[in-house]
Protein backbone atom coordinates (compact mmCIF):
# COMPACT_ATOMS: atom_id res chain seq x y z
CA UNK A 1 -16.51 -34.39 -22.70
CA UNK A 2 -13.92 -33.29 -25.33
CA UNK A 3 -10.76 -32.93 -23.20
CA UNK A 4 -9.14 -34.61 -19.53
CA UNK A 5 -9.91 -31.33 -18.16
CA UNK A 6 -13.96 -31.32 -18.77
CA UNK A 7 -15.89 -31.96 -15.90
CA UNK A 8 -17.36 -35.76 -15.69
CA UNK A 9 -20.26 -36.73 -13.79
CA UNK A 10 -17.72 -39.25 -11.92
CA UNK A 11 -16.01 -36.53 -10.65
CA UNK A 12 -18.55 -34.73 -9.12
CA UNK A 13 -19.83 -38.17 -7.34
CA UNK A 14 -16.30 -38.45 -6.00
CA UNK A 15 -16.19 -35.28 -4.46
CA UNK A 16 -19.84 -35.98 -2.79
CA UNK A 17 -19.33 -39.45 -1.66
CA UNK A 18 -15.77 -40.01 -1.14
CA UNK A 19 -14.70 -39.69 2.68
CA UNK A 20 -10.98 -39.72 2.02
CA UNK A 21 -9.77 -36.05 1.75
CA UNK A 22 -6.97 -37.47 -0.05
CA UNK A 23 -9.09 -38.49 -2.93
CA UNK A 24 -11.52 -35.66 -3.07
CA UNK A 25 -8.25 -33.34 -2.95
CA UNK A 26 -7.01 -35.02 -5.75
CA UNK A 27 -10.42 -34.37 -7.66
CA UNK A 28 -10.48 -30.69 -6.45
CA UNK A 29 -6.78 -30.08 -8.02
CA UNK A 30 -8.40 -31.48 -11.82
CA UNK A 31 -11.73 -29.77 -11.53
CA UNK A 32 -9.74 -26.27 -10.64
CA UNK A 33 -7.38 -27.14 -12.92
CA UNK A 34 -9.97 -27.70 -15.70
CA UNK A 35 -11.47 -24.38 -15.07
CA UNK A 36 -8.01 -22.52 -15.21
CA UNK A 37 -6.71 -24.24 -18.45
CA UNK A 38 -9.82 -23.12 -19.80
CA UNK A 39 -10.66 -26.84 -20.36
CA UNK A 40 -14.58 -26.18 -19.63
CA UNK A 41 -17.39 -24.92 -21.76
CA UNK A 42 -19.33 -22.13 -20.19
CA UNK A 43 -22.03 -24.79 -18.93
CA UNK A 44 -19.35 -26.68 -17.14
CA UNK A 45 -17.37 -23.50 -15.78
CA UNK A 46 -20.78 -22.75 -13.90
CA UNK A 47 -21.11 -26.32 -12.31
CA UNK A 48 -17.82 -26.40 -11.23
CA UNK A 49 -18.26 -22.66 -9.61
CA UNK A 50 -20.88 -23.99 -7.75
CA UNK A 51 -18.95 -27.18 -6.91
CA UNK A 52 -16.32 -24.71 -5.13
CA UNK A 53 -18.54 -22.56 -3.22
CA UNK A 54 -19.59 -26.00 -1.20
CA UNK A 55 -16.16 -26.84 -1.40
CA UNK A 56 -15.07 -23.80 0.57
CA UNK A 57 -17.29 -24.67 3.47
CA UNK A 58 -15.44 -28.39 3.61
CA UNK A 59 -14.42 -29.76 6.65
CA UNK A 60 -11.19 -30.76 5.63
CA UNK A 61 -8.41 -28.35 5.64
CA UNK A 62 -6.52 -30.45 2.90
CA UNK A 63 -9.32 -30.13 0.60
CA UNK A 64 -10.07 -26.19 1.22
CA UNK A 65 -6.29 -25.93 0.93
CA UNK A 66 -5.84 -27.77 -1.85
CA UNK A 67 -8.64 -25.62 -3.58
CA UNK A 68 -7.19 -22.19 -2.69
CA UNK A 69 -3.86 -23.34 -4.03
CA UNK A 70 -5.22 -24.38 -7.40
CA UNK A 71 -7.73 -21.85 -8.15
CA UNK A 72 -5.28 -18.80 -6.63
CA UNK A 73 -3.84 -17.84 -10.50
CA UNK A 74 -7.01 -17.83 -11.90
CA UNK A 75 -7.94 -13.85 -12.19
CA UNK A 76 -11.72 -13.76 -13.46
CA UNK A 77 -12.55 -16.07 -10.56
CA UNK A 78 -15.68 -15.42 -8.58
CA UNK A 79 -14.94 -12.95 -5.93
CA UNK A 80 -17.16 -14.44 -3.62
CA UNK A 81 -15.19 -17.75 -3.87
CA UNK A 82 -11.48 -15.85 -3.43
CA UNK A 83 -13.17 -14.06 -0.33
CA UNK A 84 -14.44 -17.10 1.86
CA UNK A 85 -10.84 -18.47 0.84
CA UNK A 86 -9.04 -15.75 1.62
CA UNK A 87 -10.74 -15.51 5.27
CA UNK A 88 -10.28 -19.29 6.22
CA UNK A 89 -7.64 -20.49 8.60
CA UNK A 90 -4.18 -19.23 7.48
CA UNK A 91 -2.93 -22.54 5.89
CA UNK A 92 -5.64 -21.73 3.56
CA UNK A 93 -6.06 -18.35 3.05
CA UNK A 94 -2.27 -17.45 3.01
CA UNK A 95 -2.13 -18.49 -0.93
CA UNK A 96 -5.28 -16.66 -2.02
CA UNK A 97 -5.00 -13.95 -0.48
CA UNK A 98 -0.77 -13.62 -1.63
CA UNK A 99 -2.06 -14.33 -5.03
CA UNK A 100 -5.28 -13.76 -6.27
CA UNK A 101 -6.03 -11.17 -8.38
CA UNK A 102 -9.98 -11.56 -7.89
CA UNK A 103 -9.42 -10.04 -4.74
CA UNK A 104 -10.30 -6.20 -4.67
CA UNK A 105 -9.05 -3.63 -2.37
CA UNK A 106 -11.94 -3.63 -0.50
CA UNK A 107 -11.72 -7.46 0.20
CA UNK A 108 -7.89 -6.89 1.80
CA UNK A 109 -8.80 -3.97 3.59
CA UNK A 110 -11.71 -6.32 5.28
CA UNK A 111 -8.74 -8.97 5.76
CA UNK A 112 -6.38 -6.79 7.01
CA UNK A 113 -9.34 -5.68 9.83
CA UNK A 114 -10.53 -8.81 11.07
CA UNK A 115 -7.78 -11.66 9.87
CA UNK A 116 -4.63 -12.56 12.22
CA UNK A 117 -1.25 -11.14 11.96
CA UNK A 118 -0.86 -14.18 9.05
CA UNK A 119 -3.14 -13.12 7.39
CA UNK A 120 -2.30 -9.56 7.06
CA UNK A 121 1.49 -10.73 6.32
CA UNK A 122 0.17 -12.56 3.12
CA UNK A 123 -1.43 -9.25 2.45
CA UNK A 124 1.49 -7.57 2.66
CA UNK A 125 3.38 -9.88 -0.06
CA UNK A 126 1.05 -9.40 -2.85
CA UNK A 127 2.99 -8.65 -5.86
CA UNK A 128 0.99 -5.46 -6.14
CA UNK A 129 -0.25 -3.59 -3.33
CA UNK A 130 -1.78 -0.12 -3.59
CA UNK A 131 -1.27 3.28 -1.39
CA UNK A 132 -4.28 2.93 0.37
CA UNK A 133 -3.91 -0.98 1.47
CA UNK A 134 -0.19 -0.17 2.71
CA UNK A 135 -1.44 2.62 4.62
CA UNK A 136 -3.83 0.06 6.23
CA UNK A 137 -1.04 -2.42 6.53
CA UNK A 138 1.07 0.35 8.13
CA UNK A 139 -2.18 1.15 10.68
CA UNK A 140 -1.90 -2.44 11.78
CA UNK A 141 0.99 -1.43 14.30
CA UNK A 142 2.40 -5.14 13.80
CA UNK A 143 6.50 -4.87 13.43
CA UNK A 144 6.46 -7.96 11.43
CA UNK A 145 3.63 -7.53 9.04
CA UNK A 146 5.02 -4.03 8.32
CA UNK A 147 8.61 -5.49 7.65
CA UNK A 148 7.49 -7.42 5.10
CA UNK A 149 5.62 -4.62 3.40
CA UNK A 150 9.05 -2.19 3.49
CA UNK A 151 10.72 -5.53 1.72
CA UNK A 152 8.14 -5.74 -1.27
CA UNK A 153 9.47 -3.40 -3.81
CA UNK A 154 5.67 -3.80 -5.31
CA UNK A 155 4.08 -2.42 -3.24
CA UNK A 156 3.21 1.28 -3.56
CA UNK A 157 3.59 3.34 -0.38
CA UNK A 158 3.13 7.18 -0.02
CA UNK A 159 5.41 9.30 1.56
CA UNK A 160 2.93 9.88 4.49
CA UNK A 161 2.82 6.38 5.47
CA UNK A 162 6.64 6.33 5.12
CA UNK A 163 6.54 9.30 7.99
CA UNK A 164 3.90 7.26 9.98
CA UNK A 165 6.00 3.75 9.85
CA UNK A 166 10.04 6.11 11.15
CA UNK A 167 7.32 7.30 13.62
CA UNK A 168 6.40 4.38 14.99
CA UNK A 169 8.87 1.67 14.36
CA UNK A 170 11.90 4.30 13.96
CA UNK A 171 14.42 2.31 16.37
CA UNK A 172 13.03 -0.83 14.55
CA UNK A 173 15.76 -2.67 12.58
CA UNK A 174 14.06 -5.16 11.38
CA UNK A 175 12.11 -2.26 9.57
CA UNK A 176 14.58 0.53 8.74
CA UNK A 177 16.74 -2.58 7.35
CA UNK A 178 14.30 -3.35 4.48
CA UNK A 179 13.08 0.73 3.82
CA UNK A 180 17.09 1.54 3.13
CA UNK A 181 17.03 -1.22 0.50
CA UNK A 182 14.18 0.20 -1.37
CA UNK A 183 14.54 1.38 -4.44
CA UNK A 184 12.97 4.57 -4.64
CA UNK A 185 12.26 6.82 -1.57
CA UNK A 186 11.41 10.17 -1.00
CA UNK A 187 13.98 12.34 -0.14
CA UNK A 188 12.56 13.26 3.00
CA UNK A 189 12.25 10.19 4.62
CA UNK A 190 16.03 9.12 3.53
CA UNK A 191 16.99 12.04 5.35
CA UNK A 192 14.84 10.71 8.10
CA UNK A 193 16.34 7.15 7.67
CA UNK A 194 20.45 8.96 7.36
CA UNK A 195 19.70 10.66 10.80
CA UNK A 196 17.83 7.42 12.87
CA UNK A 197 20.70 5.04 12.01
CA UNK A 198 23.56 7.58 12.35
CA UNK A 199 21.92 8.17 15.93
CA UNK A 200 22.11 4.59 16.47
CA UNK A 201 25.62 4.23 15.33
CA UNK A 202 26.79 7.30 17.42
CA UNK A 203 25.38 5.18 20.41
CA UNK A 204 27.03 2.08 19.35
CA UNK A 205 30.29 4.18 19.27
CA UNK A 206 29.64 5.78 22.62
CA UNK A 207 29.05 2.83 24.49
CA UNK A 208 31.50 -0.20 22.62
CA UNK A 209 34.83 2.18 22.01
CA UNK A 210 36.68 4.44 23.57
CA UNK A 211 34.72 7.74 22.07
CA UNK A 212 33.19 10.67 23.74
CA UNK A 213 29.75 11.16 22.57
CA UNK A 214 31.08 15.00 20.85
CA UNK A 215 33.35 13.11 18.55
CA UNK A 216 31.17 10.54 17.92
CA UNK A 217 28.47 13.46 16.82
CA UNK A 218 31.31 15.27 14.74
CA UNK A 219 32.07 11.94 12.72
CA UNK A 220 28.34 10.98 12.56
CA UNK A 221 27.55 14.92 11.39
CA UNK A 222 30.07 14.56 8.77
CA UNK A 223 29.32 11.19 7.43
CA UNK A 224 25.46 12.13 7.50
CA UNK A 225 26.01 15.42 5.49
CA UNK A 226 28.23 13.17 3.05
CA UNK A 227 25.34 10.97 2.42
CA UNK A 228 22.09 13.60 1.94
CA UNK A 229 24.49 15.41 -0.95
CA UNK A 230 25.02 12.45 -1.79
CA UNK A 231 21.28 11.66 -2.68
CA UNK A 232 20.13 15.19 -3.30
CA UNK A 233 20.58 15.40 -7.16
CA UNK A 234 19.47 11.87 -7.82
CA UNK A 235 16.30 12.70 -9.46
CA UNK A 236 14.64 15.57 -6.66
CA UNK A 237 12.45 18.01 -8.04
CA UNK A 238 12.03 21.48 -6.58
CA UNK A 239 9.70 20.48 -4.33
CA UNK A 240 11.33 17.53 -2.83
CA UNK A 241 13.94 19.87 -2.32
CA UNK A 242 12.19 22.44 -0.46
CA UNK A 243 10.49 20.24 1.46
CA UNK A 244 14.01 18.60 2.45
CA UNK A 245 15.56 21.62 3.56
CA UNK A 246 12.52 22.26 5.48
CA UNK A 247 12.71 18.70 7.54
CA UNK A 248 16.56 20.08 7.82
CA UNK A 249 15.95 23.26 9.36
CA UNK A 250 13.37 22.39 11.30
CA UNK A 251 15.04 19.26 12.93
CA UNK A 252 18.37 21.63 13.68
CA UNK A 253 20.17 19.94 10.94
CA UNK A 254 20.62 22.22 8.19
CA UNK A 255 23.87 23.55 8.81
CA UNK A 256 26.37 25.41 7.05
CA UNK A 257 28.82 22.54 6.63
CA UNK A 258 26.15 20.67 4.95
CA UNK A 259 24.88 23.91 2.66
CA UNK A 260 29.29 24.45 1.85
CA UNK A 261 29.17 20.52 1.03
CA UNK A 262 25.89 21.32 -1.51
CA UNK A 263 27.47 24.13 -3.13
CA UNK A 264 30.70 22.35 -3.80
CA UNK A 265 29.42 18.95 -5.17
CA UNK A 266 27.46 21.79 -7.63
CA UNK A 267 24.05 21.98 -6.24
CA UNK A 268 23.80 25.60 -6.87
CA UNK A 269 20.13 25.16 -6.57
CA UNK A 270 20.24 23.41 -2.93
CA UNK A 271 22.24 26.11 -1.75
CA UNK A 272 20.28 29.13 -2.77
CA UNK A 273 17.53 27.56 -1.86
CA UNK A 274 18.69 26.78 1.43
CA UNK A 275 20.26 30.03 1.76
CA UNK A 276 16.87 31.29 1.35
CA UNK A 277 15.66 29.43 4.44
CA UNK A 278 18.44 30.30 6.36
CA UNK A 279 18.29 33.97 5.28
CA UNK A 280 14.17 34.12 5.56
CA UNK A 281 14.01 35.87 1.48
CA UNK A 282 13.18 34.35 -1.01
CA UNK A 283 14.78 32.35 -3.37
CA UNK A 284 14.67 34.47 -6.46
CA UNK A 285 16.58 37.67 -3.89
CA UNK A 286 19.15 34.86 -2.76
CA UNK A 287 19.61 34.18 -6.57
CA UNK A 288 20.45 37.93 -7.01
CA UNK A 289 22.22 38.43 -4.58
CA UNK A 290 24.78 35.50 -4.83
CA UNK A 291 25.60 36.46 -8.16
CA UNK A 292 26.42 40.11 -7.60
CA UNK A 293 29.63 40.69 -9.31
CA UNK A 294 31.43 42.50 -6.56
CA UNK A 295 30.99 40.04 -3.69
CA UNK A 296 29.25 42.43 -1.85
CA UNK A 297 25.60 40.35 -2.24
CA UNK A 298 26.97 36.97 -0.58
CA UNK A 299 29.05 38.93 1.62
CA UNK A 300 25.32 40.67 3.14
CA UNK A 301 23.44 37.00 2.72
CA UNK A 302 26.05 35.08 5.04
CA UNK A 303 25.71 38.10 7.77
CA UNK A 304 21.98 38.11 7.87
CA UNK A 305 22.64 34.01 7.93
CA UNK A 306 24.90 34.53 10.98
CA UNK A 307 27.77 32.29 8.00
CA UNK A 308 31.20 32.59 9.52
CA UNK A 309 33.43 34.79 7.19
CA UNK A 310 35.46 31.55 6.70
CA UNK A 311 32.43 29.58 5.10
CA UNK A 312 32.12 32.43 3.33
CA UNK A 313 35.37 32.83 1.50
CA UNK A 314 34.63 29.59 0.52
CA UNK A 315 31.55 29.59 -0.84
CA UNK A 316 32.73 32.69 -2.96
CA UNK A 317 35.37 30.50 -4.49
CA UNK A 318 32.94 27.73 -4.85
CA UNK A 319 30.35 30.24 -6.82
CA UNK A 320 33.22 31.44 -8.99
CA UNK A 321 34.03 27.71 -9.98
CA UNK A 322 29.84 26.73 -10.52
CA UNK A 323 29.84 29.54 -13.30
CA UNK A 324 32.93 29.00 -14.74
CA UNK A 325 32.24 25.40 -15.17
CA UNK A 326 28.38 25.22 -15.31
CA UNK A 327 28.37 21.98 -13.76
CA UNK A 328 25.06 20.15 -14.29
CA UNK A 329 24.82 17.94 -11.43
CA UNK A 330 25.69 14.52 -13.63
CA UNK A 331 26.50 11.75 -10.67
CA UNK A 332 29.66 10.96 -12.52
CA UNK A 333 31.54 14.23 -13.15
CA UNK A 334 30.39 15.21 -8.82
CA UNK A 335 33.88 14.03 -7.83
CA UNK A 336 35.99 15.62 -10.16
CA UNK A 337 34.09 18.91 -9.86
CA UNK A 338 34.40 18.51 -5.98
CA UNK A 339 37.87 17.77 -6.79
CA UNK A 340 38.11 21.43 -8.90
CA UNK A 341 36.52 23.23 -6.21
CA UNK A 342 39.02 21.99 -3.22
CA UNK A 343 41.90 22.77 -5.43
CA UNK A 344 40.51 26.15 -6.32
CA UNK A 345 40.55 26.81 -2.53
CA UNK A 346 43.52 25.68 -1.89
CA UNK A 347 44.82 28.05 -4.28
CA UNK A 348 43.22 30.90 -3.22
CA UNK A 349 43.55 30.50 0.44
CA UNK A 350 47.24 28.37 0.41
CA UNK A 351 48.49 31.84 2.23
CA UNK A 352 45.72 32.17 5.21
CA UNK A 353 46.04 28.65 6.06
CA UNK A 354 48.71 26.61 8.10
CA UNK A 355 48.76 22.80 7.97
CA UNK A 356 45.63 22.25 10.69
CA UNK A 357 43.71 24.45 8.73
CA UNK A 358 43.54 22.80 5.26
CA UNK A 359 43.69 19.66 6.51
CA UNK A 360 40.34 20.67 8.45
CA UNK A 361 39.04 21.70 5.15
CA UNK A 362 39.61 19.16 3.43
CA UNK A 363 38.23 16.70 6.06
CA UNK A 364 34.82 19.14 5.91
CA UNK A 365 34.91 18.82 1.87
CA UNK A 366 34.83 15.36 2.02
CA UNK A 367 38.34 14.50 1.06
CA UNK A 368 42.06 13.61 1.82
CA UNK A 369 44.88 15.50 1.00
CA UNK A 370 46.60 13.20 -0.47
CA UNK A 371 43.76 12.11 -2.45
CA UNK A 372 43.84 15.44 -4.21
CA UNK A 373 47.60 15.59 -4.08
CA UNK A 374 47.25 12.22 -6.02
């Protein structure tokens, strides 16, 4: 044989006589690593594939163990092989199945339906792991399995099973922890996410401090507003926009604090288009309307909204400063244009308003006074 890794007719007679499972361990790890090197010729790749498929039925775990670890990298290898590995005792299916590429779809989804909660874990760490074997994963109703899947940023998960997972494990730390960290979610889930923990946290409020459960809901309103604007013009489309301000409205939650907040961060687009819900026309009339040149158009859409004439004023003045500044939503200008906008309305309104007033304003804008008097 031309190399160490070739396969020698001593090793095979090791591996069928020896009785130590030391030794024969040993003799797995160079055959498998032979055949991953690429140390065989196609002659001896065949032997040792059907060296490992008697292998996989040994009756020491330190030898089937020892095998899975070894041939686990090895992509083209016999699926049959990666499959009876991949369904032995978790000790030894845990690396094949974390690893192994040879292992289709099909094969995990079997796993994931008859293997232990081990099992499906390993599953759940691959480095890849498709839509349709998360959704499985999700099905499994195991907290634990499904906490590891929110923590692998490889692993592709659709928006559904997102939905399914708050639905099921919503008051679940362990989960929600991991999905926050993610990298990319849709929007409507995060909104999802914003709400479950700021319910939490209004609890933990109620029930450790001094607080009455309505202030607790008027800080955890505010700070939950703060943080959907907050992740509204990082990379939405339309859609994921409509369908946000759907989830809003129809969980009670779009309000018009959180519309004002929208239009004065610059989101012209989230408020029309949440005007438009609000209002029941469409979004194209909204459009119209809030740019009629007299006033008179916003004025109409905030009655039909049931808008107090306050919020209204205000959004006027925050209209007037979107135009004259045509602010394009860039993450690092948002401050200073919310900054524009407060002292625009300051301006306007600095003789309707006494002290409580503005500072209730500015607390609603998401702001200090003395930050903007700095």
């Amino acid at each position: 044989m031309a190399n160490s890794g070739s396969l020698s007719p001593a090793d095979v007679e090791r591996l069928l006589t020896d009785r130590s499972a030391e030794v024969r361990a040993e003799t797995v790890e160079k055959i498998a690593g032979g055949l991953g090197d690429g140390g065989f010729n196609p002659t001896e790749r065949l032997e040792a594939e059907e060296i490992f498929r008697l292998l996989v039925n040994d009756a020491e775990v330190l030898v089937r163990q020892t095998l899975a670890e070894t041939l686990k990298a090895i992509p083209d290898l016999p699926n049959d092989i990666a499959k009876t590995l991949a369904s032995d005792v978790a000790d030894v299916a845990t690396p094949m199945i974390s690893f192994s590429e040879a292992l289709s779809d099909d094969d995990l989804f079997e796993i994931i339906s008859s293997q232990s909660d081990m099992h499906q874990t390993a599953v759940a760490s691959r480095v890849v792991v498709s839509e349709a074997v998360s959704e499985k994963l999700a099905e499994t109703g195991n907290e634990d399995v499904v906490a590891t899947l929110m923590s692998n940023e490889g692993a592709e998960i659709s928006e559904d099973t997102f939905e399914k997972v708050l639905d099921q494990f919503g008051d679940s730390e362990k989960v929600n922890a991991p999905m926050v960290h993610r990298s990319k979610l849709p929007i409507t889930v995060t909104e999802r996410l914003v709400s479950m923990v700021s319910d939490k946290l209004r609890d933990h409020l109620v029930s450790h401090h001094e607080m009455s459960p309505g202030m607790a809901t008027d800080i955890i309103l505010e700070s939950r507003e703060k943080t959907m604007i907050g992740f509204i013009k990082d990379g939405a489309s339309h859609a994921d926009l409509i369908s946000l301000i759907d989830q809003l409205y129809d969980n009670g939650r779009l309000t018009p604090t959180i519309i004002l907040r929208a239009l004065c961060v610059g989101d012209v687009d989230f408020f029309e288009t949440a005007m438009a819900k609000y209002s029941d026309i469409a979004v194209a009339n909204v459009h119209i309307l809030v740019n009629d040149a007299g006033g008179e158009g916003l004025k109409q859409l905030c009655k039909k909204s049931h808008i107090p004439g306050g919020l209204h004023e205000i959004m006027k003045v925050g209209l007037e400063v979107a135009n004259e500044l045509d602010f394009d939503g860039a993450p690092g200008d948002r401050e200073r244009y919310r900054n524009q906008v407060i002292e625009r309305v300051l301006t306007h309104f600095e003789d309707q308003f006494d002290g409580d007033n503005v500072d209730y304003l500015i607390a609603k804008l998401g702001g200090s006074r003395e930050a903007e008097a700095a």
